[in-house]
PDB file of N, CA and C in Angstrom:
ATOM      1  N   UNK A   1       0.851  -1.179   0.000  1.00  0.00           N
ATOM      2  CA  UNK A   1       0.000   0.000   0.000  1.00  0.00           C
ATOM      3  C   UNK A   1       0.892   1.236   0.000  1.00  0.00           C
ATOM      4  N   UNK A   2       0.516   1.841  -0.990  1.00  0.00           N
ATOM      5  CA  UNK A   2       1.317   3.614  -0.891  1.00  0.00           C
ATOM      6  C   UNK A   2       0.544   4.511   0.297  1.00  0.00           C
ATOM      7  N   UNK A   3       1.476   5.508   0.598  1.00  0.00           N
ATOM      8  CA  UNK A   3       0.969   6.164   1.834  1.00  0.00           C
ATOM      9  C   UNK A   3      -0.578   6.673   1.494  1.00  0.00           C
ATOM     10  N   UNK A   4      -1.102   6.736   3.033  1.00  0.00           N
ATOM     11  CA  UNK A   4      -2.113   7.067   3.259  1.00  0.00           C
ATOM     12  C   UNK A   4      -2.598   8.314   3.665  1.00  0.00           C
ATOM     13  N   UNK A   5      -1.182   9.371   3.711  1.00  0.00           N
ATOM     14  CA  UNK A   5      -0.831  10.565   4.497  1.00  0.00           C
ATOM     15  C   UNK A   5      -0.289  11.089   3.566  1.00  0.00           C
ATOM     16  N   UNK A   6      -0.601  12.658   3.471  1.00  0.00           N
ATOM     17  CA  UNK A   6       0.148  14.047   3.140  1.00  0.00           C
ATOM     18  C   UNK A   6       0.361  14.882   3.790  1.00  0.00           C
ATOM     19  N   UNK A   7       1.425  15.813   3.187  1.00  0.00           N
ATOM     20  CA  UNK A   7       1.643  16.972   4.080  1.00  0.00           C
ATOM     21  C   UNK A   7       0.677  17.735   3.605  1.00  0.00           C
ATOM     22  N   UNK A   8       0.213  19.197   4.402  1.00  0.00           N
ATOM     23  CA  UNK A   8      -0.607  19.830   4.101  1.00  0.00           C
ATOM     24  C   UNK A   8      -0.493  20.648   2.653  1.00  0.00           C
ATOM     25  N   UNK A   9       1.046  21.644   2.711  1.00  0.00           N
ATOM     26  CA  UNK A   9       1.406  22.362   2.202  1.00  0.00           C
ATOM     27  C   UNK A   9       1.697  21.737   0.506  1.00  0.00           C
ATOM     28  N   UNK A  10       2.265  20.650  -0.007  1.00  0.00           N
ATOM     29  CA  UNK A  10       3.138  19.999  -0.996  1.00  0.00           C
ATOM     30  C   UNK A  10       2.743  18.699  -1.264  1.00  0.00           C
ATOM     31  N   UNK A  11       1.799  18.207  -0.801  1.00  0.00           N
ATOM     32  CA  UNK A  11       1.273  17.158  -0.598  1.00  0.00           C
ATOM     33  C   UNK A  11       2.458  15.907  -0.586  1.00  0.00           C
ATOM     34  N   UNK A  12       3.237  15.994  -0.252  1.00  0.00           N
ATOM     35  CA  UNK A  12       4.212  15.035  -0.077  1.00  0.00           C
ATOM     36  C   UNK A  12       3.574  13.546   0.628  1.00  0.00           C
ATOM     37  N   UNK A  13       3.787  12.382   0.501  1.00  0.00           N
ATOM     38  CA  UNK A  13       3.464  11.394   1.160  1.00  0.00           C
ATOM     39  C   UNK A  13       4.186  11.466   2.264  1.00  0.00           C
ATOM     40  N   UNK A  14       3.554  10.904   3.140  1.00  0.00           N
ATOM     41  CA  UNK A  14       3.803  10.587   4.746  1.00  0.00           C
ATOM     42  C   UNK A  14       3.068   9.070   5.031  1.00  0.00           C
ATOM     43  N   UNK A  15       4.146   8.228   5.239  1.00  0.00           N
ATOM     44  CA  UNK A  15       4.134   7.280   5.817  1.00  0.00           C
ATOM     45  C   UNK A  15       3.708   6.409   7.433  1.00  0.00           C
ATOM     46  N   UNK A  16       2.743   6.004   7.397  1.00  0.00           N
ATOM     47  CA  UNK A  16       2.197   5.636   8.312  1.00  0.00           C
ATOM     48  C   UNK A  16       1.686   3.700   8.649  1.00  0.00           C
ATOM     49  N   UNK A  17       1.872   3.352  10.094  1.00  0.00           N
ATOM     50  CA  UNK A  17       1.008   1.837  10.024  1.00  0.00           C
ATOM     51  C   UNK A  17       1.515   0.970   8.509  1.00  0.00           C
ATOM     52  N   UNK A  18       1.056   0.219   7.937  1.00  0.00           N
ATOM     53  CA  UNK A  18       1.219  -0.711   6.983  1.00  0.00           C
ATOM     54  C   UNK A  18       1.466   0.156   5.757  1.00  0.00           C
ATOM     55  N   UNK A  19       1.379   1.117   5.715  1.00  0.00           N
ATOM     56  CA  UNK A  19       1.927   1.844   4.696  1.00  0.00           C
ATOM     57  C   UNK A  19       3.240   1.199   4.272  1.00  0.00           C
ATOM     58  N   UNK A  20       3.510   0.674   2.376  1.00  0.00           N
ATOM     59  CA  UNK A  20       4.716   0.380   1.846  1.00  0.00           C
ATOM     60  C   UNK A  20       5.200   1.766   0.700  1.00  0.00           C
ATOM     61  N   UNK A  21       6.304   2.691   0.904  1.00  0.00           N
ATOM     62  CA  UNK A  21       5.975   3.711   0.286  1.00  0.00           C
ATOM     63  C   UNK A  21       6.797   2.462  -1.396  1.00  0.00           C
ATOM     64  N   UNK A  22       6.521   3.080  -2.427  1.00  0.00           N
ATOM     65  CA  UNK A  22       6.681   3.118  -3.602  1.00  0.00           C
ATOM     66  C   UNK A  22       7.521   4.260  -4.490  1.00  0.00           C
ATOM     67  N   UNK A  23       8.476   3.696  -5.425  1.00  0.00           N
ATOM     68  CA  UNK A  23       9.155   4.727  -6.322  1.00  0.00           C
ATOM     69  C   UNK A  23       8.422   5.630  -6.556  1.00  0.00           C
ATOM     70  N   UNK A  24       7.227   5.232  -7.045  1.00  0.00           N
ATOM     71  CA  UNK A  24       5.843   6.694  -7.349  1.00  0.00           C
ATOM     72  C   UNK A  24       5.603   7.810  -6.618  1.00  0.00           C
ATOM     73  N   UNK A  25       5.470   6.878  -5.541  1.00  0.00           N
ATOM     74  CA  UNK A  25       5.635   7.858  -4.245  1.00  0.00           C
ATOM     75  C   UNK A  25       6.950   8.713  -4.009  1.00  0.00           C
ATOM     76  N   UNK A  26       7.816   8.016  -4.273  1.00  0.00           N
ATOM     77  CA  UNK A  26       9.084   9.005  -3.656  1.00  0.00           C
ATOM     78  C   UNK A  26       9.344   9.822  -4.817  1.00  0.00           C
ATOM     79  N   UNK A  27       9.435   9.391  -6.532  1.00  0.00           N
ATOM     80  CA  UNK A  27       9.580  10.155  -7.384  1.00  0.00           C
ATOM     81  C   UNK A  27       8.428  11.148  -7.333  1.00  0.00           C
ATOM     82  N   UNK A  28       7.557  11.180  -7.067  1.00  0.00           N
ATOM     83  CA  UNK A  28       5.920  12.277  -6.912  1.00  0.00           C
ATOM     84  C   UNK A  28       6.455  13.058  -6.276  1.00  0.00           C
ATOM     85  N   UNK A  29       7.245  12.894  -4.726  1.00  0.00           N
ATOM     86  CA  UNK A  29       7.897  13.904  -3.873  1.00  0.00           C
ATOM     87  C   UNK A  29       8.991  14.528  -4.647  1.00  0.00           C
ATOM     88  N   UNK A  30       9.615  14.018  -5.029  1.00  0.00           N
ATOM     89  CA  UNK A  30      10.755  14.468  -5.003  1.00  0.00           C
ATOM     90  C   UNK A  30      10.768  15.812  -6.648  1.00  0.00           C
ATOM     91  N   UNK A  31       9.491  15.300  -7.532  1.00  0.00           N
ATOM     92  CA  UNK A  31       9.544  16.368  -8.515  1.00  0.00           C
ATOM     93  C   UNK A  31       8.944  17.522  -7.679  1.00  0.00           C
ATOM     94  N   UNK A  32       7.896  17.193  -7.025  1.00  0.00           N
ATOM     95  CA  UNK A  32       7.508  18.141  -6.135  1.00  0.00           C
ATOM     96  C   UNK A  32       7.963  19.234  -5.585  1.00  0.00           C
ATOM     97  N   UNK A  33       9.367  18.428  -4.878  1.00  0.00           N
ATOM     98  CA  UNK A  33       9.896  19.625  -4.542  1.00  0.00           C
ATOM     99  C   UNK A  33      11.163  20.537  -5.161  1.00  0.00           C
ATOM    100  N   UNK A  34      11.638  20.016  -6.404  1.00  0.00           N
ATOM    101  CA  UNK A  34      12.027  20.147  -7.754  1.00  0.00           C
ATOM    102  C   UNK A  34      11.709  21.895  -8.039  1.00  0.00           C
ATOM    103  N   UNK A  35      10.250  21.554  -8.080  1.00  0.00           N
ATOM    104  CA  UNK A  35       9.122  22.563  -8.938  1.00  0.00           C
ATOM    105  C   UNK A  35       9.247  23.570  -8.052  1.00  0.00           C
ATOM    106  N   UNK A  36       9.146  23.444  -6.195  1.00  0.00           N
ATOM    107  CA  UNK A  36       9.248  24.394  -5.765  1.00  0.00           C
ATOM    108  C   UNK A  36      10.606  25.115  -5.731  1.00  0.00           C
ATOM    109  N   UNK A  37      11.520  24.507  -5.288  1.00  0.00           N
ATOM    110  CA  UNK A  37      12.671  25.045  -5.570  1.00  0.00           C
ATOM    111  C   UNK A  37      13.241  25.752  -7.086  1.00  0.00           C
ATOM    112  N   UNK A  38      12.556  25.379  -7.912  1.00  0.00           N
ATOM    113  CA  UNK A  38      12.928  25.883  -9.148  1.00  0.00           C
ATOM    114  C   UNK A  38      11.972  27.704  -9.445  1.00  0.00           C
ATOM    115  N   UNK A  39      11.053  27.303  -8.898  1.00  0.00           N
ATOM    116  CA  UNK A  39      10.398  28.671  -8.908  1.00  0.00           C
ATOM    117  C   UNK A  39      10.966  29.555  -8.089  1.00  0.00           C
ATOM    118  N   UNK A  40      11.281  29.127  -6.669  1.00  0.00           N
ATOM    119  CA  UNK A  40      12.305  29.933  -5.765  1.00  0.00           C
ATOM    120  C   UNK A  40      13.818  30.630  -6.446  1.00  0.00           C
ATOM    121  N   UNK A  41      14.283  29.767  -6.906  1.00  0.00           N
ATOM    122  CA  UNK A  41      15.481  30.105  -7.657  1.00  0.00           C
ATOM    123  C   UNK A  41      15.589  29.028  -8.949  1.00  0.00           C
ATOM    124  N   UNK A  42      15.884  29.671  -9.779  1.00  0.00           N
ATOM    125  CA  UNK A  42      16.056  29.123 -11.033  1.00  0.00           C
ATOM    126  C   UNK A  42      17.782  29.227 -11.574  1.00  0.00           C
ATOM    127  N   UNK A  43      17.391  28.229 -12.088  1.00  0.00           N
ATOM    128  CA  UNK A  43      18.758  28.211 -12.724  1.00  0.00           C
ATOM    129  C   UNK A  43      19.444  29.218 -13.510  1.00  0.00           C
ATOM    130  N   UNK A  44      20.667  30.105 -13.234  1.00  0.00           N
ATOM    131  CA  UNK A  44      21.089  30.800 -13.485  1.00  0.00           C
ATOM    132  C   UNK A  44      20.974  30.669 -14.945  1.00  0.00           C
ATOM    133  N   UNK A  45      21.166  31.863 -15.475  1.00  0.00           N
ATOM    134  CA  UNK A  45      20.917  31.953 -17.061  1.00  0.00           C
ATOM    135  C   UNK A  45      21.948  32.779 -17.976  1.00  0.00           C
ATOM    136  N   UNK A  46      22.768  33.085 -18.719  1.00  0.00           N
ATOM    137  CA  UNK A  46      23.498  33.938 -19.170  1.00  0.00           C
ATOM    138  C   UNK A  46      22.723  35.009 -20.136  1.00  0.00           C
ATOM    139  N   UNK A  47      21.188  34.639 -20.568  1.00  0.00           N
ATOM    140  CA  UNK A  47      21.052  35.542 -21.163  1.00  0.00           C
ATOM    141  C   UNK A  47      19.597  36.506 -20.566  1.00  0.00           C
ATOM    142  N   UNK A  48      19.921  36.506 -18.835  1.00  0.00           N
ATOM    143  CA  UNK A  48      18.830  36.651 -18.086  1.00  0.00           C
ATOM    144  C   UNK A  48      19.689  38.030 -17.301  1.00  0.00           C
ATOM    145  N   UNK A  49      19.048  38.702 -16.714  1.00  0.00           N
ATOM    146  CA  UNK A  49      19.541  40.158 -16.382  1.00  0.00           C
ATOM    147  C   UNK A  49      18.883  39.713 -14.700  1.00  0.00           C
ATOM    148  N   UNK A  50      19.526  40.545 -13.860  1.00  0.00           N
ATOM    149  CA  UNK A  50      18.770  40.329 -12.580  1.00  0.00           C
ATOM    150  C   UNK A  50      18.995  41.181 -11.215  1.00  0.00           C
ATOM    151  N   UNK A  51      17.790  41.156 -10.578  1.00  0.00           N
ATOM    152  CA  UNK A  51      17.644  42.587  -9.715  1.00  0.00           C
ATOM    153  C   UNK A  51      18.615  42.380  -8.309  1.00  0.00           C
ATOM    154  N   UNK A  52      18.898  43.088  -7.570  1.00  0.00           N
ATOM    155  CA  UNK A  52      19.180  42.303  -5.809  1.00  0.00           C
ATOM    156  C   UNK A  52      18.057  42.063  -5.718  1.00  0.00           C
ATOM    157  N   UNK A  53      18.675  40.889  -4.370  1.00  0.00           N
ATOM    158  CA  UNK A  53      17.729  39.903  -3.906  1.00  0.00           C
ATOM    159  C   UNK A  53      17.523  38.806  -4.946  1.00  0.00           C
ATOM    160  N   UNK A  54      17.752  39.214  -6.260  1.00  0.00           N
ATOM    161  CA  UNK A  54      17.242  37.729  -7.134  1.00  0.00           C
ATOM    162  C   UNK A  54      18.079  35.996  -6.655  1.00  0.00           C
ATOM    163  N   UNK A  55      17.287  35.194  -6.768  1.00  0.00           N
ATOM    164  CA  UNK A  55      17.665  33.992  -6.333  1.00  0.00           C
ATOM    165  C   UNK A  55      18.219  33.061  -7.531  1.00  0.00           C
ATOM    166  N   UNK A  56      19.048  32.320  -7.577  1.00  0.00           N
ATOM    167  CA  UNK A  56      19.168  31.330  -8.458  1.00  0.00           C
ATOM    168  C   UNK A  56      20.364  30.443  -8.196  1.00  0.00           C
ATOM    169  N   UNK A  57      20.339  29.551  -8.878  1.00  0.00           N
ATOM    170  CA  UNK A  57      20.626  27.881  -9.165  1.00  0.00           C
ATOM    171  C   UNK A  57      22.006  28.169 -10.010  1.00  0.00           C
ATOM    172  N   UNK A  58      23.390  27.752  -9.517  1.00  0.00           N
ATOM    173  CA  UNK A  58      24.495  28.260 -10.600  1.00  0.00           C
ATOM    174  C   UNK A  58      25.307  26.627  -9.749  1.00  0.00           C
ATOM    175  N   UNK A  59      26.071  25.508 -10.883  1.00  0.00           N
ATOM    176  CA  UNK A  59      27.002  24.716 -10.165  1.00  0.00           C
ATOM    177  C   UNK A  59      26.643  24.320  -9.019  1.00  0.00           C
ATOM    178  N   UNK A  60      25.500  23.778  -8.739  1.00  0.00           N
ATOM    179  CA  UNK A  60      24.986  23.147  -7.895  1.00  0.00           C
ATOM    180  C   UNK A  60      24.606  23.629  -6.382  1.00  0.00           C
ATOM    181  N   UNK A  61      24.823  25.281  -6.499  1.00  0.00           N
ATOM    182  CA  UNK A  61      24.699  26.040  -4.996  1.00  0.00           C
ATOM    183  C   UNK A  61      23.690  27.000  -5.224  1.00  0.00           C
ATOM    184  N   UNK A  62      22.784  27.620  -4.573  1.00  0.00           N
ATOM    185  CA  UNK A  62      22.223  28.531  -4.457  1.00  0.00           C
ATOM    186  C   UNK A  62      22.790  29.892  -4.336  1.00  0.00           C
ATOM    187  N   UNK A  63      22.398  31.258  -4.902  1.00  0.00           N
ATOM    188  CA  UNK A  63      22.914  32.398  -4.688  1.00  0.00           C
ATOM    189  C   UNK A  63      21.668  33.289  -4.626  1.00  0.00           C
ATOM    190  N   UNK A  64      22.173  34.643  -3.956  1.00  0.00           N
ATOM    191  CA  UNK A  64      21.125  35.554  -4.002  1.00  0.00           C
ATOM    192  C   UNK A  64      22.190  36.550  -4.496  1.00  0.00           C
ATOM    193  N   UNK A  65      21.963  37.508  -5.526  1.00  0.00           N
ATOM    194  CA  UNK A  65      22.324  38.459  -5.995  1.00  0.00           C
ATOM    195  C   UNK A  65      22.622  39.830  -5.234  1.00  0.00           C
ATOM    196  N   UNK A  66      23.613  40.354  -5.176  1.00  0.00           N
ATOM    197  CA  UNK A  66      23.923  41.250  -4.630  1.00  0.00           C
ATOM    198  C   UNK A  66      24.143  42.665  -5.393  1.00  0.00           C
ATOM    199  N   UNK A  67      24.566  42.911  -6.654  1.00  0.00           N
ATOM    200  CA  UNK A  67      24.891  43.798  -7.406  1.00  0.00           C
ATOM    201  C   UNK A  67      24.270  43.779  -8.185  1.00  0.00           C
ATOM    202  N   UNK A  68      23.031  44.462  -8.861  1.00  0.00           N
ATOM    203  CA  UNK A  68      22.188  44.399 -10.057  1.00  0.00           C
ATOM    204  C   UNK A  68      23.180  44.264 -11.348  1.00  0.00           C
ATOM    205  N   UNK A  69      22.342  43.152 -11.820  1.00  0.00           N
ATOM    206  CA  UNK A  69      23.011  42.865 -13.396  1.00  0.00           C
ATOM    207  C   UNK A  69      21.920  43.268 -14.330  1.00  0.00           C
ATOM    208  N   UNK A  70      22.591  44.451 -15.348  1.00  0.00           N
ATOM    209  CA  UNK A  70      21.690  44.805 -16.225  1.00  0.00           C
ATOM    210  C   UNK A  70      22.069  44.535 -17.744  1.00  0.00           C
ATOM    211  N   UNK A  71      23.116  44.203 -17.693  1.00  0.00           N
ATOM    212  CA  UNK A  71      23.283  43.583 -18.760  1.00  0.00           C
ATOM    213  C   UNK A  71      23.779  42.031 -18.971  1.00  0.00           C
ATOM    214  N   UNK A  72      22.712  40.864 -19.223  1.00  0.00           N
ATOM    215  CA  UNK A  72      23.077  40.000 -19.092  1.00  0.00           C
ATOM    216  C   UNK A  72      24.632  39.511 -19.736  1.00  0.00           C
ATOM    217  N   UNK A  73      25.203  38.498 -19.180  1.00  0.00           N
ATOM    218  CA  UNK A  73      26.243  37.941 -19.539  1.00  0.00           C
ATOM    219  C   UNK A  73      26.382  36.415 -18.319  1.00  0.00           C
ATOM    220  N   UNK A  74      27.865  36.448 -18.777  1.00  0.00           N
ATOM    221  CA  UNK A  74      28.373  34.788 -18.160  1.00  0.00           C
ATOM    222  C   UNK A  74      28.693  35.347 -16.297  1.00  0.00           C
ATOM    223  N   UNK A  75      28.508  33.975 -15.636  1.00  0.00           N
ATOM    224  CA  UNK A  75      28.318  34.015 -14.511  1.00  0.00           C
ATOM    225  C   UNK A  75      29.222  34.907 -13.971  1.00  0.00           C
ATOM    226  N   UNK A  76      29.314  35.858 -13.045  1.00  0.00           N
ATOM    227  CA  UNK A  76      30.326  36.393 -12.284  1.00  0.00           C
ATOM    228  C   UNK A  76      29.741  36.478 -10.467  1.00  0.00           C
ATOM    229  N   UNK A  77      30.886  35.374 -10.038  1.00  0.00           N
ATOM    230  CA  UNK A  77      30.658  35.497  -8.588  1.00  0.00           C
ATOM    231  C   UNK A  77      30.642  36.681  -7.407  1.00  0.00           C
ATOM    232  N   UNK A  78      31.253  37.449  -7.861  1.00  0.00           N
ATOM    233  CA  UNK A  78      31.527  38.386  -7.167  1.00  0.00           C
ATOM    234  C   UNK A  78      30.396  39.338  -7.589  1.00  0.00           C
ATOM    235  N   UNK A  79      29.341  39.177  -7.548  1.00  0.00           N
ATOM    236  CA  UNK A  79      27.918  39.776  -7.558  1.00  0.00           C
ATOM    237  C   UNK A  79      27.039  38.748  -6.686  1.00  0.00           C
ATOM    238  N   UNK A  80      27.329  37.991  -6.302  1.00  0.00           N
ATOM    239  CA  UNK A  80      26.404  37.092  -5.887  1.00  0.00           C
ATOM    240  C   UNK A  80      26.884  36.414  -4.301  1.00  0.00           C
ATOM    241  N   UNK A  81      25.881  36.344  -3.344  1.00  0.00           N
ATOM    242  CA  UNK A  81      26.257  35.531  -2.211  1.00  0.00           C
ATOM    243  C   UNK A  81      25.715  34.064  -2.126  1.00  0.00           C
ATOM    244  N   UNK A  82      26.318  33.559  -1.897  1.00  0.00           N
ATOM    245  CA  UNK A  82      26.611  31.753  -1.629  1.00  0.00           C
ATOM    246  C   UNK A  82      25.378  32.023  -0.306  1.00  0.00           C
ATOM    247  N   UNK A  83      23.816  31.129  -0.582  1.00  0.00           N
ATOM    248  CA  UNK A  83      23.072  31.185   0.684  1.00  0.00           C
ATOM    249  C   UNK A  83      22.652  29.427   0.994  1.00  0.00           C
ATOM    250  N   UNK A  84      21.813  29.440   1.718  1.00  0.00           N
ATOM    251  CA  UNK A  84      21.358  27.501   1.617  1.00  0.00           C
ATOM    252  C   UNK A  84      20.103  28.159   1.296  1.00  0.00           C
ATOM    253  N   UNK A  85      19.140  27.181   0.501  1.00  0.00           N
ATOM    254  CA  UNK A  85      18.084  27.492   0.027  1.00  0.00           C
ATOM    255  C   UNK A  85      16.697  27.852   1.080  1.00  0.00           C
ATOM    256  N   UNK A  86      17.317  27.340   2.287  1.00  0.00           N
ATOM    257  CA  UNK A  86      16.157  27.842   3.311  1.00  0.00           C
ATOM    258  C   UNK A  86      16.150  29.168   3.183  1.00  0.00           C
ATOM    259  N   UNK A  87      16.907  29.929   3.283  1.00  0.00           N
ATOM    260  CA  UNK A  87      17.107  31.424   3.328  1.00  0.00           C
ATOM    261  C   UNK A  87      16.532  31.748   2.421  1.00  0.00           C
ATOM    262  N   UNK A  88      16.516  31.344   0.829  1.00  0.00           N
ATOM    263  CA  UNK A  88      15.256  31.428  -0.133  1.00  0.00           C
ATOM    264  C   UNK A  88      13.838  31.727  -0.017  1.00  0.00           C
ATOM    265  N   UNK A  89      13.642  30.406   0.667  1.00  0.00           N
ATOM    266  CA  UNK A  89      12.033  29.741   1.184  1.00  0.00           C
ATOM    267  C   UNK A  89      11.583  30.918   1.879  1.00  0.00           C
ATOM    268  N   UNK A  90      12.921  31.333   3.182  1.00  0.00           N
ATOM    269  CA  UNK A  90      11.947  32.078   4.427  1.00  0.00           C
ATOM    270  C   UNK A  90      11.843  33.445   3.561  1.00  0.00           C
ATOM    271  N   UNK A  91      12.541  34.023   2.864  1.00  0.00           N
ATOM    272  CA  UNK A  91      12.546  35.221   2.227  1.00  0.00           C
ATOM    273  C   UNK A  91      11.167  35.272   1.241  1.00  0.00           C
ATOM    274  N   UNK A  92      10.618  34.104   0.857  1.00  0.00           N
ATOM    275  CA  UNK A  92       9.364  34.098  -0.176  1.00  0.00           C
ATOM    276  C   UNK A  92       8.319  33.709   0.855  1.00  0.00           C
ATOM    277  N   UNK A  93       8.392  33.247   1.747  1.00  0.00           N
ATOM    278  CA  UNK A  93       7.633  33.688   2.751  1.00  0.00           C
ATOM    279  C   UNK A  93       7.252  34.565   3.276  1.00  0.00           C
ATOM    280  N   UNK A  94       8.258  35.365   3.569  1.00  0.00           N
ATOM    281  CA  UNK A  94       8.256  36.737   4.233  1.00  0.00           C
ATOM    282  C   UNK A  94       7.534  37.532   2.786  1.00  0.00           C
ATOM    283  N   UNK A  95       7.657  37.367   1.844  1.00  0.00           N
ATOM    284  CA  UNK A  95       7.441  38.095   1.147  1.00  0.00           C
ATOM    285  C   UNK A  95       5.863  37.762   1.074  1.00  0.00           C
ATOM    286  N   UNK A  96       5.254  36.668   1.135  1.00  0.00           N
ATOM    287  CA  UNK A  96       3.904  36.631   1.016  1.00  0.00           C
ATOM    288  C   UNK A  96       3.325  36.586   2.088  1.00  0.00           C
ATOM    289  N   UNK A  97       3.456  37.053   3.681  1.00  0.00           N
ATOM    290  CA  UNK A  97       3.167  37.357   4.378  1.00  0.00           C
ATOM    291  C   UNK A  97       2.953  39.134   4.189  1.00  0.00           C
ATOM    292  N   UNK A  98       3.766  39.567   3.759  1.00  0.00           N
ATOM    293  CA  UNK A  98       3.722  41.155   3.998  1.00  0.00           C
ATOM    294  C   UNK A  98       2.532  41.500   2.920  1.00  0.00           C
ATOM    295  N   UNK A  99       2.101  40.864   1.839  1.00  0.00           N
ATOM    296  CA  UNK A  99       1.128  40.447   0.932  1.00  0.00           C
ATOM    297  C   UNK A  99      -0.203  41.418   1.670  1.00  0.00           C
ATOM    298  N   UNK A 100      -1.233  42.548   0.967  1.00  0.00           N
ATOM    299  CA  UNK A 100      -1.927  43.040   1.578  1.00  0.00           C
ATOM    300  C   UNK A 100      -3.369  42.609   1.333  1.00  0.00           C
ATOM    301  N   UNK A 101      -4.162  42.180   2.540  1.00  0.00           N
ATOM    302  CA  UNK A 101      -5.274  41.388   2.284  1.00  0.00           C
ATOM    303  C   UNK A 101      -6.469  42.130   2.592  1.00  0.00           C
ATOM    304  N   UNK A 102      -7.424  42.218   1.562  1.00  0.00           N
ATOM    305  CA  UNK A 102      -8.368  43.435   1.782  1.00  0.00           C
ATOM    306  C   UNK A 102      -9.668  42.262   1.480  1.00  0.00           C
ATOM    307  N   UNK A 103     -10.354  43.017   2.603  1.00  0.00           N
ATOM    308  CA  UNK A 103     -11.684  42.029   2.725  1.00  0.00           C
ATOM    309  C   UNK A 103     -12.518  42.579   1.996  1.00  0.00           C
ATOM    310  N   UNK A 104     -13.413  41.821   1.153  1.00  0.00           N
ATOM    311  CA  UNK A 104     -14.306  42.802   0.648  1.00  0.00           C
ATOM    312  C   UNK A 104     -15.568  42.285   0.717  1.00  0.00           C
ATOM    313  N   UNK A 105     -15.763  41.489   1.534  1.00  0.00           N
ATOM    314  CA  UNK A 105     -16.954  41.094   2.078  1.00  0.00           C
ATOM    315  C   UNK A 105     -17.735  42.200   2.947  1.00  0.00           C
ATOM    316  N   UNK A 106     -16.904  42.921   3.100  1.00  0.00           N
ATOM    317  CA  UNK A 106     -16.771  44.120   4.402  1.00  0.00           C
ATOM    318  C   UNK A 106     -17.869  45.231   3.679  1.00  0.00           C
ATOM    319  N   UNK A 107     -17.364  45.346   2.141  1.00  0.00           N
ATOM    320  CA  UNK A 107     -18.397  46.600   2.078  1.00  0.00           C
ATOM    321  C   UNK A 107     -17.345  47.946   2.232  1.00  0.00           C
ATOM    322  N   UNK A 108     -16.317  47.333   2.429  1.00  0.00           N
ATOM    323  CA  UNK A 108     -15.295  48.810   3.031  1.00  0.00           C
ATOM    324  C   UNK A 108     -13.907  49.109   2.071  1.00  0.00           C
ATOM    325  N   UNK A 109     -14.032  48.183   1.515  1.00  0.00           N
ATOM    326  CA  UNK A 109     -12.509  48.225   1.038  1.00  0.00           C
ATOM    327  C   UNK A 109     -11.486  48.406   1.821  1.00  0.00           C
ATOM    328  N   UNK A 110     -10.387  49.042   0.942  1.00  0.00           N
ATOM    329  CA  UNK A 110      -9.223  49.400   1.589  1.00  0.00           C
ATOM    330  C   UNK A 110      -9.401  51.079   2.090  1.00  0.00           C
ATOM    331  N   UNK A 111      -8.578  51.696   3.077  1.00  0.00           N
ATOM    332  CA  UNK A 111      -8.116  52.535   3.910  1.00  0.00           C
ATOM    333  C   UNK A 111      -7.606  53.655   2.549  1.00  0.00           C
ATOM    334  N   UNK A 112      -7.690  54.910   2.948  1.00  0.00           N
ATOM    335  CA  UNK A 112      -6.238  55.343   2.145  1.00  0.00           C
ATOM    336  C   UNK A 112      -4.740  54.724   2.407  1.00  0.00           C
ATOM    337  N   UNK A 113      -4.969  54.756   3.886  1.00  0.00           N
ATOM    338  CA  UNK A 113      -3.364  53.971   4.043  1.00  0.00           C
ATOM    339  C   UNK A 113      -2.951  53.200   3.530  1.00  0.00           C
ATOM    340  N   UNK A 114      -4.039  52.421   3.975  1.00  0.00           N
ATOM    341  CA  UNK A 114      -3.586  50.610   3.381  1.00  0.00           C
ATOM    342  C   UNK A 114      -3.349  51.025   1.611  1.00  0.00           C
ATOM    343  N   UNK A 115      -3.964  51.983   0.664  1.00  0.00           N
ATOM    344  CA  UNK A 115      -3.721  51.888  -0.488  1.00  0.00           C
ATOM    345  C   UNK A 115      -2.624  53.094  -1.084  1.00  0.00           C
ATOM    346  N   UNK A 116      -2.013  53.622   0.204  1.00  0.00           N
ATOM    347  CA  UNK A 116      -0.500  54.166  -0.120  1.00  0.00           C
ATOM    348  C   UNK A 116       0.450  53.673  -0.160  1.00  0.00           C
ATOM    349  N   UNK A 117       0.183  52.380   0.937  1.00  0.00           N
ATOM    350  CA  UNK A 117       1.173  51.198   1.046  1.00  0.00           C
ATOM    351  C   UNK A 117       1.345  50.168  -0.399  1.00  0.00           C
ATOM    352  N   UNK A 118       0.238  50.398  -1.130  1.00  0.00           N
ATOM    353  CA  UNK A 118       0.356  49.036  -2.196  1.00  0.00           C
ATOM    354  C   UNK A 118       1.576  49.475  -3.060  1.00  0.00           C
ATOM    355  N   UNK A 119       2.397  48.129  -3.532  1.00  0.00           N
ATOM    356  CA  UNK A 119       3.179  48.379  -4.374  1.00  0.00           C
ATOM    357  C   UNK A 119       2.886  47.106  -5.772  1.00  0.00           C
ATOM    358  N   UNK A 120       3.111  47.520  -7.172  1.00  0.00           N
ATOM    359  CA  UNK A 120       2.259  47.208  -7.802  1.00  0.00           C
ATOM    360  C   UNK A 120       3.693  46.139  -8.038  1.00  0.00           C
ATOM    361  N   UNK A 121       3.696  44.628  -8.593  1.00  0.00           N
ATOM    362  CA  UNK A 121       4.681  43.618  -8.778  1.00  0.00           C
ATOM    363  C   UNK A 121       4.420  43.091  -9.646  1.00  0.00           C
ATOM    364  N   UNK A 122       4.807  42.669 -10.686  1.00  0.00           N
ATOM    365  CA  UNK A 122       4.969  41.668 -11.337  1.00  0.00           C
ATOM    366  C   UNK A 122       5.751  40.901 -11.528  1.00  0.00           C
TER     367      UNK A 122
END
């Protein structure tokens, strides 16, 4: 039997009782978390330009960008800090926490404040 359990977030299998996990199972996880990490940071690119703070995938380590690159080219380290990818995660966290949530069930909208604060992202 393949697991009977997920995680909430990634649906990863979780193993439990008579549970036998399966390649399916572990390959299912493991693209899983592939996909997330790849959206977090992507694989560095030479013909990709990039802001501070940008994240990416270079020789098998994670970096976050330190010096805006505006004109793409070949990798140069010395723009970039060496991080572990948690530092990624909590940073895109943080970032969708600060995320502004306007009820509109309310009838009220947003505040002026709350809509001096918006900043527009793509």
């Amino acid at each position: 039997m393949a697991s009977t359990n997920y995680t909430t977030n990634l649906h990863l299998p979780q193993f439990a009782d008579n549970d036998i996990p399966t390649w399916g199972d572990i390959n299912t996880a493991f693209a899983s978390i592939d996909a997330i990490v790849g959206a977090i940071a992507p694989v560095f690119s030479e013909s990709s330009t990039y802001e501070v703070g940008d994240y990416v995938q270079h020789d098998g380590g994670f970096y976050k960008c330190k010096t805006a690159i505006t004109v793409a080219g070949a990798w140069d380290g010395t723009k970039w800090d060496s991080v572990v990818i948690t530092t990624a995660m909590q940073d895109a966290e943080t970032d969708l926490t600060n995320c502004v949530k306007v009820d509109m069930t309310s009838g009220t909208g947003i505040t002026s404040t709350q809509y001096a604060h918006l900043t527009v992202v793509s």
